[in-house]
PDB file of N, CA and C in Angstrom:
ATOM      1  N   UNK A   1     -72.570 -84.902  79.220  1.00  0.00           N
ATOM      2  CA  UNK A   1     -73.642 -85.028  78.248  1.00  0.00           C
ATOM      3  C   UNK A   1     -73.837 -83.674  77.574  1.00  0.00           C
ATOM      4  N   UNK A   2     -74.186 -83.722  75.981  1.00  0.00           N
ATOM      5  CA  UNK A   2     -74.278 -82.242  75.040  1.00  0.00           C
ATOM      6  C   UNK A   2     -75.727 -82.311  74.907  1.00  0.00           C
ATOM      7  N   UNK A   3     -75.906 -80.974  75.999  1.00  0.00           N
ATOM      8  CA  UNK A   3     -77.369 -80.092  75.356  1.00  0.00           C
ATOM      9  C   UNK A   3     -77.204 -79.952  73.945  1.00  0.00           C
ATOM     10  N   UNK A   4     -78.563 -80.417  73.328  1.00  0.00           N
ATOM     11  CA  UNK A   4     -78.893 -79.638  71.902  1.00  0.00           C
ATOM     12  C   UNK A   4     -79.305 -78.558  71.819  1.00  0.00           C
ATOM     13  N   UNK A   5     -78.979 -77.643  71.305  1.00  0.00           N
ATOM     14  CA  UNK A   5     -80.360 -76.320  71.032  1.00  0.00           C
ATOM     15  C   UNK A   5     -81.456 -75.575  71.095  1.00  0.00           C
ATOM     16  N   UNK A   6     -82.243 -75.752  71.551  1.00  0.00           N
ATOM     17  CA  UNK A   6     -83.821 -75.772  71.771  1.00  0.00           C
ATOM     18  C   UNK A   6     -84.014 -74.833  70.451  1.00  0.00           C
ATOM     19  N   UNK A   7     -83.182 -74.137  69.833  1.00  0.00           N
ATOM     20  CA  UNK A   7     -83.457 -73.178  68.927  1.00  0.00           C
ATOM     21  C   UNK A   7     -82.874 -73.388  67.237  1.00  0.00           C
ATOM     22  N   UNK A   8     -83.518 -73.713  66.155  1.00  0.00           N
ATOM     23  CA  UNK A   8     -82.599 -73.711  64.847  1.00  0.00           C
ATOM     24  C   UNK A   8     -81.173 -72.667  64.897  1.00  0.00           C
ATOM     25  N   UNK A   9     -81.705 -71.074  65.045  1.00  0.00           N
ATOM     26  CA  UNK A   9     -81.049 -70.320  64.880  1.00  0.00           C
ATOM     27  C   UNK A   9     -79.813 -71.131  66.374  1.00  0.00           C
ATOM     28  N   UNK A  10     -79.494 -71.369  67.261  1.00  0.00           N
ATOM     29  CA  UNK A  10     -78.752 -71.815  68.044  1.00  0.00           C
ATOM     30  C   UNK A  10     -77.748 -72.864  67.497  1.00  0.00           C
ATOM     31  N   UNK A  11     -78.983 -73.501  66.781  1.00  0.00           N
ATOM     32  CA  UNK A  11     -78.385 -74.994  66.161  1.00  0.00           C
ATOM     33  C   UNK A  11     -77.278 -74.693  65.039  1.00  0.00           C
ATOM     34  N   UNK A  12     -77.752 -73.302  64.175  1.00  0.00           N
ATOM     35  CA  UNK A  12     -76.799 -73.038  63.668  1.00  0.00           C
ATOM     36  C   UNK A  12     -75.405 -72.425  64.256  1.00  0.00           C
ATOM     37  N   UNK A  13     -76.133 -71.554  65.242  1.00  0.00           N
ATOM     38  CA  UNK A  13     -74.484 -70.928  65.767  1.00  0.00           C
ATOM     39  C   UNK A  13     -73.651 -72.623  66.772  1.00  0.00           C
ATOM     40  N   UNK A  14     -73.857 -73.336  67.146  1.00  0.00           N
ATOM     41  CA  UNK A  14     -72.994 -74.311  67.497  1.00  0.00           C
ATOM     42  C   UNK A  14     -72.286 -75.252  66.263  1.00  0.00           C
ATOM     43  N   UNK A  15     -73.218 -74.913  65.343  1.00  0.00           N
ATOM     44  CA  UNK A  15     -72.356 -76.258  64.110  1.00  0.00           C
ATOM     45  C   UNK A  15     -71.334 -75.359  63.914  1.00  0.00           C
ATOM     46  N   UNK A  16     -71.731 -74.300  64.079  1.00  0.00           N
ATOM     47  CA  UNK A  16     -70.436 -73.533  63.199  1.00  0.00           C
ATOM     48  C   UNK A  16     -70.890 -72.593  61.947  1.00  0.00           C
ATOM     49  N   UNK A  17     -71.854 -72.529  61.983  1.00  0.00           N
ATOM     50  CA  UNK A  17     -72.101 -71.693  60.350  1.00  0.00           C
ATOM     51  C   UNK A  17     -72.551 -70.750  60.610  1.00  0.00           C
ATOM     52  N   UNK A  18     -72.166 -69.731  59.834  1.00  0.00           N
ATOM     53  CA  UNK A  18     -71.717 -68.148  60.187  1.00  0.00           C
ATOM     54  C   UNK A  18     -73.016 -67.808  59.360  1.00  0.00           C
ATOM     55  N   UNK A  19     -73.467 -66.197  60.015  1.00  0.00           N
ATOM     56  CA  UNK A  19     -74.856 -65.914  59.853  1.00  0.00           C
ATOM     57  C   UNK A  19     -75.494 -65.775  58.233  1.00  0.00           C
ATOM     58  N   UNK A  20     -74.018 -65.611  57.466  1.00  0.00           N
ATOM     59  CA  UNK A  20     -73.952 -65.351  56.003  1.00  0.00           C
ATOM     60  C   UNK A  20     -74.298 -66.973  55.530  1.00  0.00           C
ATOM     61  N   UNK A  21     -74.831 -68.359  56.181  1.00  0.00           N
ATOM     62  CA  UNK A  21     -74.812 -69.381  55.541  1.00  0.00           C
ATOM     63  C   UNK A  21     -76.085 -69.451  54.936  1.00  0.00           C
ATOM     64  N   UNK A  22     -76.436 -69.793  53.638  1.00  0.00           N
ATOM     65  CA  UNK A  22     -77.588 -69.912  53.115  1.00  0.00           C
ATOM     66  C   UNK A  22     -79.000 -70.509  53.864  1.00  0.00           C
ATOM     67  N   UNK A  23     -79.173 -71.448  54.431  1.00  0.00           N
ATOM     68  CA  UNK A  23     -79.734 -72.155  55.272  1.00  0.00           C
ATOM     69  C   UNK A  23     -80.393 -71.101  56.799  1.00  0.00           C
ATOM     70  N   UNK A  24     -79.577 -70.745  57.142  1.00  0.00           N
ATOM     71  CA  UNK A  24     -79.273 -69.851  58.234  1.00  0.00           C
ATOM     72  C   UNK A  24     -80.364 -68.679  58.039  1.00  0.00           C
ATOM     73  N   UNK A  25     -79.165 -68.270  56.473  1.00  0.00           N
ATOM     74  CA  UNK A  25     -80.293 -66.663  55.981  1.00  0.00           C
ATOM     75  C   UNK A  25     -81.789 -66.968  55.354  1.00  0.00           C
ATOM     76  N   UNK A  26     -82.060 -67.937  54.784  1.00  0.00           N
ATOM     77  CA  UNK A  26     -83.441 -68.254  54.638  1.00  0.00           C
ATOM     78  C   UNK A  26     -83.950 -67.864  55.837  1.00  0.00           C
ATOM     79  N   UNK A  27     -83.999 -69.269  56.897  1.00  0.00           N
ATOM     80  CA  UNK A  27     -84.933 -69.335  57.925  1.00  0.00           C
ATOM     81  C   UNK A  27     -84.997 -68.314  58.827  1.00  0.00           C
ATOM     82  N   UNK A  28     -84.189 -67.282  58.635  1.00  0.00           N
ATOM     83  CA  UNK A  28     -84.125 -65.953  59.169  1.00  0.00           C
ATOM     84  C   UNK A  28     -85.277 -64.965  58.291  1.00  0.00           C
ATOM     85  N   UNK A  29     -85.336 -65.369  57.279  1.00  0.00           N
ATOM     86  CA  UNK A  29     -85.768 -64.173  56.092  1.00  0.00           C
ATOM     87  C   UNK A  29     -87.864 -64.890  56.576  1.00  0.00           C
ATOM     88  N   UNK A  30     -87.042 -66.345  56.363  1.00  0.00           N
ATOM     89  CA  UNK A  30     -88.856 -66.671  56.559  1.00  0.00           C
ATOM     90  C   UNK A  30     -89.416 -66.218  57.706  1.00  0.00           C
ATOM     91  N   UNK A  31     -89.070 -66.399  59.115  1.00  0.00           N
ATOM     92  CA  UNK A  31     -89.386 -65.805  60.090  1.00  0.00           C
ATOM     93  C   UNK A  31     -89.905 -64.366  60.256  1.00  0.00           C
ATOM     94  N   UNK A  32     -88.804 -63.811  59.600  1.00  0.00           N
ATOM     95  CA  UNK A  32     -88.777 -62.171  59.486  1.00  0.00           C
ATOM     96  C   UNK A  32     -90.152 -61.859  58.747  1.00  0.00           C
ATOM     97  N   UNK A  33     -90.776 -62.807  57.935  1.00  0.00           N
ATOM     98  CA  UNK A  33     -91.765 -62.570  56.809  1.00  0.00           C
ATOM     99  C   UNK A  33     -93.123 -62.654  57.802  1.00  0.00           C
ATOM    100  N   UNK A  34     -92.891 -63.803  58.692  1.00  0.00           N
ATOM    101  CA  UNK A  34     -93.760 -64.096  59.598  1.00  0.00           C
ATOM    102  C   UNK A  34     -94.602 -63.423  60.581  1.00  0.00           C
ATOM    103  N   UNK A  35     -93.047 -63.202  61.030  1.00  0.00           N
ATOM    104  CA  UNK A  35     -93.691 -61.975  61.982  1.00  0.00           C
ATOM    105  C   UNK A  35     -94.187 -60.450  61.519  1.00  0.00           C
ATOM    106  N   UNK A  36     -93.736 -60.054  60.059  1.00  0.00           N
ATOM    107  CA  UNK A  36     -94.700 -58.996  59.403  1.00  0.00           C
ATOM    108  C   UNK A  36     -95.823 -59.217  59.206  1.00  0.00           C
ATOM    109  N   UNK A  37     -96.104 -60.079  59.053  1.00  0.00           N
ATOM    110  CA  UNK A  37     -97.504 -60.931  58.519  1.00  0.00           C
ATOM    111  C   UNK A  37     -98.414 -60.979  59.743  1.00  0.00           C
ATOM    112  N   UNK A  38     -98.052 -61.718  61.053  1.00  0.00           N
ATOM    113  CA  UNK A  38     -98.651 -62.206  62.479  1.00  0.00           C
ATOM    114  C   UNK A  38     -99.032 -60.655  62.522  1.00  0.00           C
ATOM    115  N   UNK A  39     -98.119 -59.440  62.811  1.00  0.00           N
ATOM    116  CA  UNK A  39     -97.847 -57.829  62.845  1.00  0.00           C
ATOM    117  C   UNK A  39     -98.981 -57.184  62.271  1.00  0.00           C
ATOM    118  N   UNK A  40     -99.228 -57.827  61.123  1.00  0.00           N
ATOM    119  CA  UNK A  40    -100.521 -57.040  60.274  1.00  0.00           C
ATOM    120  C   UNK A  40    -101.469 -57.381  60.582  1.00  0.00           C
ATOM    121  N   UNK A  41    -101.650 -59.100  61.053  1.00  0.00           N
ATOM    122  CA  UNK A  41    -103.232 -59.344  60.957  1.00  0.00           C
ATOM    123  C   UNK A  41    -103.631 -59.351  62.904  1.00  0.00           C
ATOM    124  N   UNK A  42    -102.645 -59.163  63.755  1.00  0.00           N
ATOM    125  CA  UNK A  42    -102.810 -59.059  65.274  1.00  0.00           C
ATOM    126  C   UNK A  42    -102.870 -57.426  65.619  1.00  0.00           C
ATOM    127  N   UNK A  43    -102.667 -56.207  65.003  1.00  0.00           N
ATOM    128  CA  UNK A  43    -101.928 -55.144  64.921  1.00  0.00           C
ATOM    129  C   UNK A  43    -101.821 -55.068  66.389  1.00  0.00           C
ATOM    130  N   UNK A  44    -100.622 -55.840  66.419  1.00  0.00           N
ATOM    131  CA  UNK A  44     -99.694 -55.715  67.491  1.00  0.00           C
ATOM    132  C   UNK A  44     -98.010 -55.681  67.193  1.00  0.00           C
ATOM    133  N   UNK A  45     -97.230 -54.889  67.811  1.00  0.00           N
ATOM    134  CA  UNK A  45     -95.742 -55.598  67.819  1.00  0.00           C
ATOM    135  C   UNK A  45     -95.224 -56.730  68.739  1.00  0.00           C
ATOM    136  N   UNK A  46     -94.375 -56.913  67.797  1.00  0.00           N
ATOM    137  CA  UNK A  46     -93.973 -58.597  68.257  1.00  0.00           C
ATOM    138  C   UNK A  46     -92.523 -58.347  68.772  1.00  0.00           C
ATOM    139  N   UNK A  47     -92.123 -59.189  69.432  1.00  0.00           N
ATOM    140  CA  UNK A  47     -90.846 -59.125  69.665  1.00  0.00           C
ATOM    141  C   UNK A  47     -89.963 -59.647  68.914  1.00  0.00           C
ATOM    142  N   UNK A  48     -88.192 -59.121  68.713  1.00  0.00           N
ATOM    143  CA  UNK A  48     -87.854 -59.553  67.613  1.00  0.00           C
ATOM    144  C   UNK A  48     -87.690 -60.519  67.186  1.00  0.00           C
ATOM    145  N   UNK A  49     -86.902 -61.516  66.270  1.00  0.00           N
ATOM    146  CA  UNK A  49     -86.899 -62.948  65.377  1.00  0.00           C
ATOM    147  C   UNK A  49     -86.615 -63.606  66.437  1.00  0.00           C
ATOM    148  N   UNK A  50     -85.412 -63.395  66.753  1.00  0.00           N
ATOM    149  CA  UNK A  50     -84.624 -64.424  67.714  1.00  0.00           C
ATOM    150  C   UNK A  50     -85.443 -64.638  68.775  1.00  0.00           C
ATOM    151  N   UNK A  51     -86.170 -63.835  69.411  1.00  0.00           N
ATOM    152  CA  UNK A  51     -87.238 -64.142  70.672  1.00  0.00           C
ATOM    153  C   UNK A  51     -88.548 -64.630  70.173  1.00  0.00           C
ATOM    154  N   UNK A  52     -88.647 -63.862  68.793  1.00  0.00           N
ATOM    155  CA  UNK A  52     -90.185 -64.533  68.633  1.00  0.00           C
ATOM    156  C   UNK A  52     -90.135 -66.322  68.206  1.00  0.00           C
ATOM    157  N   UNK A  53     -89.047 -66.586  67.681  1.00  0.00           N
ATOM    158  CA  UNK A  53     -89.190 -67.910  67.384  1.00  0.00           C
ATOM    159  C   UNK A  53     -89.207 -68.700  68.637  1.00  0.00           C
ATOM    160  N   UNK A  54     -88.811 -68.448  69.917  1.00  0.00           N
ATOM    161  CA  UNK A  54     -89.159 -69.030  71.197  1.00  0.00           C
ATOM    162  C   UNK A  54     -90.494 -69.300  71.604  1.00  0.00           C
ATOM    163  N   UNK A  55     -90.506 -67.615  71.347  1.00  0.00           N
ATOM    164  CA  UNK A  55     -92.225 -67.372  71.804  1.00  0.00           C
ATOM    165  C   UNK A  55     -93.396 -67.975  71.153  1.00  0.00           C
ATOM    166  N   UNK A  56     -93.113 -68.294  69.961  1.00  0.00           N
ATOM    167  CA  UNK A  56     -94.591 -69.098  69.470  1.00  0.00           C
ATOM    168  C   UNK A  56     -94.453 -70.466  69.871  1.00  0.00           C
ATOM    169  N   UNK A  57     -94.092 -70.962  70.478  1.00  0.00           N
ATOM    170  CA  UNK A  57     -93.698 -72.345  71.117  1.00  0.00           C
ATOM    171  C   UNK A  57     -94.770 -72.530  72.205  1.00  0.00           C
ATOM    172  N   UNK A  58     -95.554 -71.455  72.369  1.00  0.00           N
ATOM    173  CA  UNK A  58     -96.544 -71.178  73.475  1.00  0.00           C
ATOM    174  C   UNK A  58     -97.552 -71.461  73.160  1.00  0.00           C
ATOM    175  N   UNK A  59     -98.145 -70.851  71.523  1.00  0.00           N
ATOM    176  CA  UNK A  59     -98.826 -70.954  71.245  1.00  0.00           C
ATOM    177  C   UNK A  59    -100.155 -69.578  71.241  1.00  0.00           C
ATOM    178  N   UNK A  60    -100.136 -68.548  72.246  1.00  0.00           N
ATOM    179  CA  UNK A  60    -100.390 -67.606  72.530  1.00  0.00           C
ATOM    180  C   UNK A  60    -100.749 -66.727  71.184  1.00  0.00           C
ATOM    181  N   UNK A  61     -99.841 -66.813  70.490  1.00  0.00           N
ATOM    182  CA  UNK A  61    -100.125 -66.160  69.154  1.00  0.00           C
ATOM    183  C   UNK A  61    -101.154 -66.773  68.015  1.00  0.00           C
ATOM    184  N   UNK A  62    -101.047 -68.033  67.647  1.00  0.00           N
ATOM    185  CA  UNK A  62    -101.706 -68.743  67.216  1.00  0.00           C
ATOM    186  C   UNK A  62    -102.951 -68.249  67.073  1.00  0.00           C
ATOM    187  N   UNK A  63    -103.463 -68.299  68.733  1.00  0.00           N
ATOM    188  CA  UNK A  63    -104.999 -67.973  69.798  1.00  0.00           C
ATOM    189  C   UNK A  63    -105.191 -67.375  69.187  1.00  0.00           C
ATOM    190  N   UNK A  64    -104.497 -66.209  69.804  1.00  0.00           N
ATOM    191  CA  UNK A  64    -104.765 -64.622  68.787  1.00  0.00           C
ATOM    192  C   UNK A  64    -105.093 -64.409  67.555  1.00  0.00           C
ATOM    193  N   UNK A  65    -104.502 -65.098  66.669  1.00  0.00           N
ATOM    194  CA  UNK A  65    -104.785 -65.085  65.279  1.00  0.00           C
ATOM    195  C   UNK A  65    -105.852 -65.583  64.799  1.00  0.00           C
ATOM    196  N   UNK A  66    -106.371 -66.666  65.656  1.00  0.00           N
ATOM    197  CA  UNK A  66    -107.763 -66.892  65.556  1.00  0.00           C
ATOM    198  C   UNK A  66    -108.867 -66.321  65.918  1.00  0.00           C
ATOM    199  N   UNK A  67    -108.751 -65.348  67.431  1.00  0.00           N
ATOM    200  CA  UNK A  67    -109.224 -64.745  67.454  1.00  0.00           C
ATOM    201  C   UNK A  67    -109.688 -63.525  66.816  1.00  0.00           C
ATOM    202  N   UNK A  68    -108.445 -63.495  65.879  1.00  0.00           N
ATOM    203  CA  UNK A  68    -108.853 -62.577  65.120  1.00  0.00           C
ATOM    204  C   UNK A  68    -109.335 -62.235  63.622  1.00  0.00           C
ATOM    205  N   UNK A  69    -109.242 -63.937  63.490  1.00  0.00           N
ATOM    206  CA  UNK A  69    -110.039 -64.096  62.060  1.00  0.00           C
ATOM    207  C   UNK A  69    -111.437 -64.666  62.029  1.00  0.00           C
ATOM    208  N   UNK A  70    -111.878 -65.159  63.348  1.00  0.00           N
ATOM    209  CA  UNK A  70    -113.121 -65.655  63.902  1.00  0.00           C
ATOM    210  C   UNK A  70    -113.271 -65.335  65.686  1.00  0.00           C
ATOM    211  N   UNK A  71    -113.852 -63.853  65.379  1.00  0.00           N
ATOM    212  CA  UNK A  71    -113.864 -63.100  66.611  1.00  0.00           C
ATOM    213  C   UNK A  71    -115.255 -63.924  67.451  1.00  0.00           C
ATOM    214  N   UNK A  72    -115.269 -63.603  68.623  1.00  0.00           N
ATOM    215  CA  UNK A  72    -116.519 -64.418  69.120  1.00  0.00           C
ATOM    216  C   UNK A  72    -116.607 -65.910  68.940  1.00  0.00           C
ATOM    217  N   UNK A  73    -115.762 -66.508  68.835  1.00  0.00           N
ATOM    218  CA  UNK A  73    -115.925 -67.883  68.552  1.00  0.00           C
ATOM    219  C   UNK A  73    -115.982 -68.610  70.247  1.00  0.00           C
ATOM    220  N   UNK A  74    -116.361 -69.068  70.642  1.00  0.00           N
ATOM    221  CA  UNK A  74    -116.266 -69.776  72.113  1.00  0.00           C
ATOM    222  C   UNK A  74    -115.551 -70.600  72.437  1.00  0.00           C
ATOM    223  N   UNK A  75    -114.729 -71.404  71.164  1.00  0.00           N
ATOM    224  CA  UNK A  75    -113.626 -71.864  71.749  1.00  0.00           C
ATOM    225  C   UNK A  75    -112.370 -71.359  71.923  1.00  0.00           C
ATOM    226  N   UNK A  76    -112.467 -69.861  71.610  1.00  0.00           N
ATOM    227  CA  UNK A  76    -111.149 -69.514  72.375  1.00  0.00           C
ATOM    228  C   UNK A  76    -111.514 -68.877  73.834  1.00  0.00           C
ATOM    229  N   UNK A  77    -112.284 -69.341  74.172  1.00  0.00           N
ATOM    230  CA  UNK A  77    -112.608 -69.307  75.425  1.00  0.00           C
ATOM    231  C   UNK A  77    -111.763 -70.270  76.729  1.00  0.00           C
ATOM    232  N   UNK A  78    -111.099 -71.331  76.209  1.00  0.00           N
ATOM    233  CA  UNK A  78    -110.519 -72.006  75.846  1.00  0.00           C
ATOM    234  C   UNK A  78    -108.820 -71.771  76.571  1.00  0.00           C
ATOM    235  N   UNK A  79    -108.774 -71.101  75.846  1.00  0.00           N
ATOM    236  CA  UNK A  79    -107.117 -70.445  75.611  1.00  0.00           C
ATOM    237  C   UNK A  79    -106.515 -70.086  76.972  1.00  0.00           C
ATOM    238  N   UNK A  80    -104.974 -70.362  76.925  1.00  0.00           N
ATOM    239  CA  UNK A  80    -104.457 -71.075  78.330  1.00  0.00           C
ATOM    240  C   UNK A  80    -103.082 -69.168  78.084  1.00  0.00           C
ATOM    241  N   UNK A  81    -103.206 -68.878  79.296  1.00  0.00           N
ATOM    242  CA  UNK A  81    -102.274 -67.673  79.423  1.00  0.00           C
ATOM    243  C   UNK A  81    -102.203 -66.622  78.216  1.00  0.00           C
ATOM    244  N   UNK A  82    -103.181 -66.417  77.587  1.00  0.00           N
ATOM    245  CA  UNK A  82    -102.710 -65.424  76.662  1.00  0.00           C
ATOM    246  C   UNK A  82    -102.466 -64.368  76.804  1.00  0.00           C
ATOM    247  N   UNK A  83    -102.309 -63.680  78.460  1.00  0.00           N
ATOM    248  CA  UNK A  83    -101.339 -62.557  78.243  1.00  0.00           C
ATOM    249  C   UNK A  83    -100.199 -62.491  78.863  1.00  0.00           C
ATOM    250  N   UNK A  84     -99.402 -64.115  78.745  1.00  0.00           N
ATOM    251  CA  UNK A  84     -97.951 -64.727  79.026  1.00  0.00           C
ATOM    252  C   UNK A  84     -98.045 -63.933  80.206  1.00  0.00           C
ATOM    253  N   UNK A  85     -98.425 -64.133  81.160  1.00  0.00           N
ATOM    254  CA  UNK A  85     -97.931 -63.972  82.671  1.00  0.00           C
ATOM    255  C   UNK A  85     -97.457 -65.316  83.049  1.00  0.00           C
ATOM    256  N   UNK A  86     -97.934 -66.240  82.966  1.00  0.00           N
ATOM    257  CA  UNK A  86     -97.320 -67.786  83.602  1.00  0.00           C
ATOM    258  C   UNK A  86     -96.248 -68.381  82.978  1.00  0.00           C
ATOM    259  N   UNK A  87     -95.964 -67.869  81.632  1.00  0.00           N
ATOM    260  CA  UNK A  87     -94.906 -67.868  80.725  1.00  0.00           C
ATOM    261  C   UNK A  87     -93.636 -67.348  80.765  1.00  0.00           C
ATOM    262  N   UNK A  88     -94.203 -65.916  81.526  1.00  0.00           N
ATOM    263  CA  UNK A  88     -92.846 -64.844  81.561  1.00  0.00           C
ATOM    264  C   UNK A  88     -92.077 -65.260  82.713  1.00  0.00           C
ATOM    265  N   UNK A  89     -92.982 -65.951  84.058  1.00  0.00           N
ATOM    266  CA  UNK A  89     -92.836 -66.150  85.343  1.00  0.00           C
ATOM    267  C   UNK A  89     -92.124 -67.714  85.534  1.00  0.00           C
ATOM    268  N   UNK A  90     -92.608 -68.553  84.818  1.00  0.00           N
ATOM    269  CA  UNK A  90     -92.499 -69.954  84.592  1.00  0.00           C
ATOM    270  C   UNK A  90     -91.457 -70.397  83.271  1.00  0.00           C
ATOM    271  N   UNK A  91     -91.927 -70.289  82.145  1.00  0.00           N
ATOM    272  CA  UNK A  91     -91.657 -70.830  80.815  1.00  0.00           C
ATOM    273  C   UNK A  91     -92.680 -71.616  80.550  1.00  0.00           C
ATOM    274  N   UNK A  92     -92.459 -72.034  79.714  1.00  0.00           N
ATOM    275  CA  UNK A  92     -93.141 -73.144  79.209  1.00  0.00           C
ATOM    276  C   UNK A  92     -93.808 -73.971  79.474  1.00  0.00           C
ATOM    277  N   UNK A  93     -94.737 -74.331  79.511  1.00  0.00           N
ATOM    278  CA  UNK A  93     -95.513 -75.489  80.321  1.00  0.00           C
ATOM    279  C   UNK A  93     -96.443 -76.093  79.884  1.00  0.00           C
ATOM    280  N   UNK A  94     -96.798 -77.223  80.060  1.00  0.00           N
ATOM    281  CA  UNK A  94     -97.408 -78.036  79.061  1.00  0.00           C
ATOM    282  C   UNK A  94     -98.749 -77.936  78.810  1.00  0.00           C
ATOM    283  N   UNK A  95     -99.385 -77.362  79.814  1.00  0.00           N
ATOM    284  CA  UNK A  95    -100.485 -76.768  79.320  1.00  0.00           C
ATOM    285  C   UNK A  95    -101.017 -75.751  77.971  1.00  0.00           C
ATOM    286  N   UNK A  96     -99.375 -75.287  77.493  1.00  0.00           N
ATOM    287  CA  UNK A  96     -99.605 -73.974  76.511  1.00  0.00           C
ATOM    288  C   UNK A  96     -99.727 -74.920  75.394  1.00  0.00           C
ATOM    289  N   UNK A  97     -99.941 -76.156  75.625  1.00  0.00           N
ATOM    290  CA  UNK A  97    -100.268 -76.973  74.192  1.00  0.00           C
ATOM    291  C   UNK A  97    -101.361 -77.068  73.677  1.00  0.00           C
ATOM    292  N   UNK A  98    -102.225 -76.707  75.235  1.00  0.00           N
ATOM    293  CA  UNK A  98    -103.573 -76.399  74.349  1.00  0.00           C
ATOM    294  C   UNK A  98    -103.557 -75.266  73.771  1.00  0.00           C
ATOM    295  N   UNK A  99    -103.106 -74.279  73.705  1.00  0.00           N
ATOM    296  CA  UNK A  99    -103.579 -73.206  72.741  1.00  0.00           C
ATOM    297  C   UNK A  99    -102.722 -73.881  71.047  1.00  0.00           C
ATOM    298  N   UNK A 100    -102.311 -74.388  71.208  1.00  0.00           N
ATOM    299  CA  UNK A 100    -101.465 -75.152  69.629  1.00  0.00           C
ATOM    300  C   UNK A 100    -102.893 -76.410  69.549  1.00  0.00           C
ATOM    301  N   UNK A 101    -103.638 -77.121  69.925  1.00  0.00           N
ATOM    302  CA  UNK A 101    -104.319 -77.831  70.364  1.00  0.00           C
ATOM    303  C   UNK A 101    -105.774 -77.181  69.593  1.00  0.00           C
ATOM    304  N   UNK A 102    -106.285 -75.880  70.255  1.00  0.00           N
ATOM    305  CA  UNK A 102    -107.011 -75.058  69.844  1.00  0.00           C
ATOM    306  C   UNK A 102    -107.313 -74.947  68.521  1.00  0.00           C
ATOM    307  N   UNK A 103    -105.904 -74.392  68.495  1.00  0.00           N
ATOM    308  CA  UNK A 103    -105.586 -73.987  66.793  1.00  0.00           C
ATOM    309  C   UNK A 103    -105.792 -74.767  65.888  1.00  0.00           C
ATOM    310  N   UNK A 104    -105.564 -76.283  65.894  1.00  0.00           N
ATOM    311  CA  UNK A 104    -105.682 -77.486  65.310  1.00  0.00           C
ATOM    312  C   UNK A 104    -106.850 -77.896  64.990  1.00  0.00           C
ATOM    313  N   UNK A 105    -107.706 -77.679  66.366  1.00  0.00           N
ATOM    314  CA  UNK A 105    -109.316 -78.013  66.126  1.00  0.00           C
ATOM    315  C   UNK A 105    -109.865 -77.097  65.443  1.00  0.00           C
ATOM    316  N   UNK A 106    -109.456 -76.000  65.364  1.00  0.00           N
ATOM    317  CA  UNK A 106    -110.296 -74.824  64.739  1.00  0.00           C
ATOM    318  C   UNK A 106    -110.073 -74.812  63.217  1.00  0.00           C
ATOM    319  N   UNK A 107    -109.205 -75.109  62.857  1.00  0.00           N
ATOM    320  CA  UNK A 107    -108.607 -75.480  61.671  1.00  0.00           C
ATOM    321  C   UNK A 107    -109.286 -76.839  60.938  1.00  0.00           C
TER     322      UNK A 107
END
């Protein structure tokens, strides 16, 4: 049986298309934009593309970003591992949906 990807950027390196493919270099460029952006309004560093596109899968960042455009709010009180210890130790887990969950309601 063929694992898929868990990752676009993955998805591209198994089809076959080399990093110069249009498709490829977009969603690289958008990311890259992303994380300058997340960078400015968290003033934090992020880790690079290829890891950060894993990492917001958590949701952790999201939090943050809310927290930081509506500081004091009580529902990020809320918020499930945000300083990825159960993440770094574990992965993923379905609980980190509430912080994507969060984000949704707050929105």
């Amino acid at each position: 049986e063929r694992a898929f990807p868990s990752s676009p950027i993955m998805a591209f390196a198994v089809a076959g298309a080399t990093p110069n493919a249009p498709d490829a270099y977009g969603y690289l460029c958008h990311l890259q934009e992303t994380k300058q952006w997340l960078e400015s309004c968290l003033k934090i560093e992020l880790p690079p593309v290829d890891e950060l596109e894993e990492r917001l899968r958590n949701g952790v960042y999201l939090v943050r970003l809310g927290m930081a455009l509506l500081p004091g709010d009580s529902l990020w009180n809320k918020a499930y591992d945000l300083n990825e210890t159960k993440y770094s130790s574990r992965g993923l887990d379905f609980r980190h949906t509430d912080n994507i969950n969060l984000w949704i309601k707050w929105l």
